[in-house]
Protein backbone atom coordinates (compact mmCIF):
# COMPACT_ATOMS: atom_id res chain seq x y z
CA UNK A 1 -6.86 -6.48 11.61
CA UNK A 2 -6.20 -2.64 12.40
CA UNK A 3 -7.16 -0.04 10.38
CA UNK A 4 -3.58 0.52 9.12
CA UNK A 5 -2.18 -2.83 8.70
CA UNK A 6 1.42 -3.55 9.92
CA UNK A 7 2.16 -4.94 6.49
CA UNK A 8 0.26 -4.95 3.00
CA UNK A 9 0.94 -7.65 0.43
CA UNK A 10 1.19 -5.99 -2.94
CA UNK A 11 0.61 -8.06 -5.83
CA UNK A 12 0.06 -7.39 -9.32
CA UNK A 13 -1.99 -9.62 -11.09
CA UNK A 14 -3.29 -10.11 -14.57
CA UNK A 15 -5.01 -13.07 -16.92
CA UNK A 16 -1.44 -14.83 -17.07
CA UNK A 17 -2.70 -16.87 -20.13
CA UNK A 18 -5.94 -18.35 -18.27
CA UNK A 19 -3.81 -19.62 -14.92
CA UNK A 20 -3.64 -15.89 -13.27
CA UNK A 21 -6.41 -17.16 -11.23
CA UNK A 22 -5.51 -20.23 -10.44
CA UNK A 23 -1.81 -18.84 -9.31
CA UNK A 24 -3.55 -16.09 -7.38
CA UNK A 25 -5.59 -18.95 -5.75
CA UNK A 26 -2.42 -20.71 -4.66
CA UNK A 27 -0.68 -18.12 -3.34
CA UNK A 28 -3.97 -17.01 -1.20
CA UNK A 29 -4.33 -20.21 0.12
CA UNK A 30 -0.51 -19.81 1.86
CA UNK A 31 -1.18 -16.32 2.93
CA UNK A 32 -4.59 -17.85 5.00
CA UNK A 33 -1.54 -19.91 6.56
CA UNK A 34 0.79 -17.26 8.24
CA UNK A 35 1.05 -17.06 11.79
CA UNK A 36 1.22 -12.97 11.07
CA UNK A 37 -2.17 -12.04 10.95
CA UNK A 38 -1.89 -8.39 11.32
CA UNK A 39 -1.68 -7.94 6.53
CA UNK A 40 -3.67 -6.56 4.22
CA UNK A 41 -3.51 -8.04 0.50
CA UNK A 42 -3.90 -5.73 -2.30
CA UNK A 43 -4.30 -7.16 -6.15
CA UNK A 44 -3.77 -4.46 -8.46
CA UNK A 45 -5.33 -6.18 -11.62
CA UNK A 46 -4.97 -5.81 -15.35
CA UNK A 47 -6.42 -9.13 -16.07
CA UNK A 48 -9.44 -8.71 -18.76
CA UNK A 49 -11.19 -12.42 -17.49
CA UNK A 50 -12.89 -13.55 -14.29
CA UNK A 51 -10.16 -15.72 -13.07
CA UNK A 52 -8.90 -12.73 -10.87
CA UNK A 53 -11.65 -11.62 -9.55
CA UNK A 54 -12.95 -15.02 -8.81
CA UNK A 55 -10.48 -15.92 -6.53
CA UNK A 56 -10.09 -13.22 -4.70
CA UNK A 57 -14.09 -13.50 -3.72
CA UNK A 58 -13.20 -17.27 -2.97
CA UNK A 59 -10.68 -16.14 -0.35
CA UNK A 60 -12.99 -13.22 0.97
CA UNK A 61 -13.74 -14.55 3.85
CA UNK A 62 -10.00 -15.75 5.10
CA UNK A 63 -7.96 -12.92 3.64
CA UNK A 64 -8.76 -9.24 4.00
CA UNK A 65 -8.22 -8.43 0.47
CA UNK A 66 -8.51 -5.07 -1.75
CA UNK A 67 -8.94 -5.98 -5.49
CA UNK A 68 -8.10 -2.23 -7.73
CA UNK A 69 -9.14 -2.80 -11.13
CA UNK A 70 -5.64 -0.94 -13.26
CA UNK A 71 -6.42 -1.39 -16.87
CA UNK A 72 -5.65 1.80 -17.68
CA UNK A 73 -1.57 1.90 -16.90
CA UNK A 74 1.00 0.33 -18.76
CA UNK A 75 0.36 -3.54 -18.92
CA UNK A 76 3.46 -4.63 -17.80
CA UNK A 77 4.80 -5.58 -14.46
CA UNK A 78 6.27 -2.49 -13.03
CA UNK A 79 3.89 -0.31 -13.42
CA UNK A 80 1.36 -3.07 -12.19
CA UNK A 81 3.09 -3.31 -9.20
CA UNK A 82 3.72 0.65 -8.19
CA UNK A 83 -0.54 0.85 -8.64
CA UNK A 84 -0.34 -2.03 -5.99
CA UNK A 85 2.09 -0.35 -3.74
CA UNK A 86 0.48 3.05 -4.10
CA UNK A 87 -2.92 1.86 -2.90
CA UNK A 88 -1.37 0.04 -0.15
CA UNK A 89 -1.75 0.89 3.88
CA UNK A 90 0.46 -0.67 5.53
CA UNK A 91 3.59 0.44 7.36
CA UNK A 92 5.39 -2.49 5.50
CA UNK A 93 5.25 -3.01 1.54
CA UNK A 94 5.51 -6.87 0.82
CA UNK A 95 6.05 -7.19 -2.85
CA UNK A 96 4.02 -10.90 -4.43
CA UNK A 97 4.14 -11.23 -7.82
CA UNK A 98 1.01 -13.12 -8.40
CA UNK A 99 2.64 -17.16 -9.55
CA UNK A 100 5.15 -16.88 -6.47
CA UNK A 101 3.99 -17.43 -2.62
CA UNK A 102 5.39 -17.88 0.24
CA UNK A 103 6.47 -21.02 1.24
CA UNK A 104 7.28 -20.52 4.89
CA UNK A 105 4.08 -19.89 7.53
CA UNK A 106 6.37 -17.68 9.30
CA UNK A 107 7.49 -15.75 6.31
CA UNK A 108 5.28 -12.34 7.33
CA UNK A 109 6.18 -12.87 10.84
CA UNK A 110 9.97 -12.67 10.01
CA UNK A 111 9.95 -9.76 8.04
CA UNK A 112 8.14 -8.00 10.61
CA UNK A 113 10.83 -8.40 13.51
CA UNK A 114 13.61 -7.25 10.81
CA UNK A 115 11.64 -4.31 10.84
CA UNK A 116 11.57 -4.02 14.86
CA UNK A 117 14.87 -2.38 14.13
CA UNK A 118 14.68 1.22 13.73
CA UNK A 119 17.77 1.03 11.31
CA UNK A 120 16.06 -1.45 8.99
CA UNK A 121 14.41 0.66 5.62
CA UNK A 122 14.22 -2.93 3.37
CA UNK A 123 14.48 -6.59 3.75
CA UNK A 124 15.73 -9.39 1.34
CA UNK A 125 14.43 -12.80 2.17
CA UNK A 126 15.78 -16.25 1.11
CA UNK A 127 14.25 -18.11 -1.98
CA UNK A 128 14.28 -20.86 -4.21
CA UNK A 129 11.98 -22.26 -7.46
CA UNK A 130 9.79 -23.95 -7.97
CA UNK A 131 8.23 -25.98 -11.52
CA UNK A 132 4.94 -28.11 -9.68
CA UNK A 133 3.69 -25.59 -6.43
CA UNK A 134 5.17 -27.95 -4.01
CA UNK A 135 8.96 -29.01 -4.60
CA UNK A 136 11.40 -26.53 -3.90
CA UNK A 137 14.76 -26.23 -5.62
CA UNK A 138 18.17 -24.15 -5.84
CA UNK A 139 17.80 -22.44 -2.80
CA UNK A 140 19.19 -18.93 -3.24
CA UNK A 141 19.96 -16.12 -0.10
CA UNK A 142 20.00 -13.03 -1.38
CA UNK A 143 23.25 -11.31 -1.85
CA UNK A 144 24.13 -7.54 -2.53
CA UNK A 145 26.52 -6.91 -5.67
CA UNK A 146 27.14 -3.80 -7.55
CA UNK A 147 26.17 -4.95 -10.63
CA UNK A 148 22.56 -5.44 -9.48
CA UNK A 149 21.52 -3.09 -11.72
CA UNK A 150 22.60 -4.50 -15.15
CA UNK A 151 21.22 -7.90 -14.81
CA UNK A 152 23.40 -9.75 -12.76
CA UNK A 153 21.04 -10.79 -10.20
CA UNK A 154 22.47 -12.55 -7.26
CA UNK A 155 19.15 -11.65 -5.29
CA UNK A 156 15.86 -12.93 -7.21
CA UNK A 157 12.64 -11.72 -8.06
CA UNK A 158 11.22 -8.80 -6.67
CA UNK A 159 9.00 -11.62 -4.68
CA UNK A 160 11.69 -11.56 -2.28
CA UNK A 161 11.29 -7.74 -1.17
CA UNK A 162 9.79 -5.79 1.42
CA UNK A 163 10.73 -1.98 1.93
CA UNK A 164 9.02 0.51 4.74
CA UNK A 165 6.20 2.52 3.59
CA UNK A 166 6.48 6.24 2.67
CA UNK A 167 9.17 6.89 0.44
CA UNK A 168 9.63 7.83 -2.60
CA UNK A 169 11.10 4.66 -4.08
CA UNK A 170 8.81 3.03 -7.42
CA UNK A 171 9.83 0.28 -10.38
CA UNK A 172 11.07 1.84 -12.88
CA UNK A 173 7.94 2.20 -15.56
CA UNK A 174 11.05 2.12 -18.65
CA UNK A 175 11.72 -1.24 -17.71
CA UNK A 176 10.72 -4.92 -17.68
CA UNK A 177 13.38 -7.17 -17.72
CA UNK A 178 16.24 -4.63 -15.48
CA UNK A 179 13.12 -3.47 -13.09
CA UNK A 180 13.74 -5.77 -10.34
CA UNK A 181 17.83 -5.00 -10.27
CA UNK A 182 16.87 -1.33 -10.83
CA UNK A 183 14.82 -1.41 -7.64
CA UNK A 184 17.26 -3.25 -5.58
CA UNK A 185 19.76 -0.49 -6.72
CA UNK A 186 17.44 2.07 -5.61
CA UNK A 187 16.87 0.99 -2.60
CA UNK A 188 20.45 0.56 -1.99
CA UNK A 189 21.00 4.36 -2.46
CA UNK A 190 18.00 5.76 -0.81
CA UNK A 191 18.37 3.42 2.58
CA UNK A 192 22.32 1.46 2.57
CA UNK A 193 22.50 -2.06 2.57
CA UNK A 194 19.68 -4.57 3.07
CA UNK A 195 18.63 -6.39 6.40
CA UNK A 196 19.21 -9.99 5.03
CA UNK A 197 17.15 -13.12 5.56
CA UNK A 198 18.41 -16.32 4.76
CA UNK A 199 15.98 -18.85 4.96
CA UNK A 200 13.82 -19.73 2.37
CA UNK A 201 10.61 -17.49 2.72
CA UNK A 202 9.67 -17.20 -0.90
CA UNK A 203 8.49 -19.69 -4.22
CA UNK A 204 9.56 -18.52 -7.52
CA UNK A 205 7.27 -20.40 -10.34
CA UNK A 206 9.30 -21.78 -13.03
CA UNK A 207 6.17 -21.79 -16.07
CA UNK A 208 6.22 -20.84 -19.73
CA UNK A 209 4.13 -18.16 -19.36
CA UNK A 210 6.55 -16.02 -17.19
CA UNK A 211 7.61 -12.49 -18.33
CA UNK A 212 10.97 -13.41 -18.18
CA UNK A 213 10.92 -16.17 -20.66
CA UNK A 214 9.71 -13.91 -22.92
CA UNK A 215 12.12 -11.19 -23.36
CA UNK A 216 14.04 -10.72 -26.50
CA UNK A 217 17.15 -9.36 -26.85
CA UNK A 218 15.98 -5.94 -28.55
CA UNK A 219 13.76 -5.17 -24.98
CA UNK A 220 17.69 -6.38 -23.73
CA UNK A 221 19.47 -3.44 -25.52
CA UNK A 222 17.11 -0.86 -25.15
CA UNK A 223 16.97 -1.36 -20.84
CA UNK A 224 20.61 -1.54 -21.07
CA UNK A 225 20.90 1.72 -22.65
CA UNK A 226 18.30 3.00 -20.90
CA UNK A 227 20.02 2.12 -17.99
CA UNK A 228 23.45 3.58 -18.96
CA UNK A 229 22.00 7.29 -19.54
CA UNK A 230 19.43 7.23 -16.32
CA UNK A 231 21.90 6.82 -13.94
CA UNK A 232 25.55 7.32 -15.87
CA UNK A 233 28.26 4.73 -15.46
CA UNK A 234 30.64 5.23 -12.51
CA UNK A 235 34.49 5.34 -13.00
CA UNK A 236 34.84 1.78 -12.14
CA UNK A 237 36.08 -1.02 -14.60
CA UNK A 238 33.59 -3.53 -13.31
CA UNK A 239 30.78 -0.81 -14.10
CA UNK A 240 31.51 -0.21 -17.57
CA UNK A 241 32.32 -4.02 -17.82
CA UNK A 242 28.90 -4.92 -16.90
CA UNK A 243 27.34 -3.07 -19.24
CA UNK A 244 29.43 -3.92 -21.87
CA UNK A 245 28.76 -7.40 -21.22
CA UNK A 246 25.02 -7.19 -21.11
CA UNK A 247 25.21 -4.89 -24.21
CA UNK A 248 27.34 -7.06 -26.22
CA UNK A 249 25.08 -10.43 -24.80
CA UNK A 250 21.86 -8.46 -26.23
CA UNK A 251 23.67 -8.59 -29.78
CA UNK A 252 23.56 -11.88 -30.60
């Protein structure tokens, strides 16, 4: 691999209730699969175990991997995942959250021809779930809305983006449950709409320890609102719908 990779997978990692490691491992063990060789892989980790660490050093010798210890940022998954991008060297920006993978050998290889064209700033790539590692369901292809930003995601996790290097585009560090549609919003102003690819390159990991499972509908109201004053609502019904929606959802 070159000094500056053409692509670097970012993925932030932490203890993930005892299977971070194990999910790590999983995912690894698909990346040692792509026909792309030409990727760095860079674990920004918050985890306070071994499990981390551990399998990174078990993939060592098949992966060129950077592990940055981050235990001093916020522990939550946005700003876990700007420490990963921020250390990263690659021309490309391939955002993993640590319990998806790619389920496509080709997957790295794909995004890098969208990127062939000089036009293309970010690329959305087909996904689907997944509740045992192996069987894949509800295929999903990514598909730009304007409501992206208040929850209404018709694209997926941020598991399914990749976005040139070099500008200054982050995750929101406010938010945890909006910071994916946030980011896709972001993108959308800095760079126009997305290069689009529809086959299923990406597993999202249906467990009971995801964030998302988590999130209660006082973290709901307060990214809403948050949401609302950081970038205004526009003069469009469907805007203000939207957030009234999500708003009034958040309520009970």
């Amino acid at each position: 691999m070159s000094t500056t990779p053409a692509i670097s997978v970012c993925i932030p990692a932490y203890d993930m209730g005892g299977a971070g490691g194990d999910y790590l491992g999983h995912s690894f063990d698909r990346l040692a699969r792509q026909s792309f060789k030409d990727f760095e892989v860079v674990i920004s980790d918050q985890s306070d175990g071994p499990g981390v660490a551990e399998a990174c050093a078990a993939y060592a010798d098949r992966l060129t991997i950077r592990l940055v210890a981050y235990r001093e940022g916020k522990r939550q998954a946005s700003a876990n995942t700007n420490n990963a991008m921020r250390h990263a060297r690659g021309r490309i920006l391939k955002v993993l959250f640590q319990d998806d993978f790619l389920c496509d050998d080709s997957a790295l290889q794909q995004v890098l021809e969208a990127f062939q064209d000089r036009g293309c700033k970010w690329v959305l790539t087909g996904s689907a779930v997944t509740r045992d590692g192996e069987t894949l369901e509800r295929p999903m292809v990514p598909r730009w809305q304007d409501r992206i930003r208040w929850g209404f995601n018709t694209i997926s996790s941020p598991s399914v983006l990749a976005l040139e290097a070099g500008h200054d585009i982050w995750f929101d560090e406010n938010l945890q449950w909006l910071m994916d549609g946030d980011m896709y919003h972001s993108c959308h102003q800095a760079f126009g709409a997305p290069v689009i690819l529809p086959d299923t390159l990406v597993a999202n990991r249906i467990h009971a320890g995801q964030v998302s499972a988590g999130v209660s509908r006082k973290l709901r109201r307060q990214e809403v609102v948050y949401t609302a004053r950081k970038g205004g609502l526009s003069h469009a019904k469907g805007d203000l719908r939207a957030f009234l929606y999500q708003y009034l959802k958040a309520l009970g």
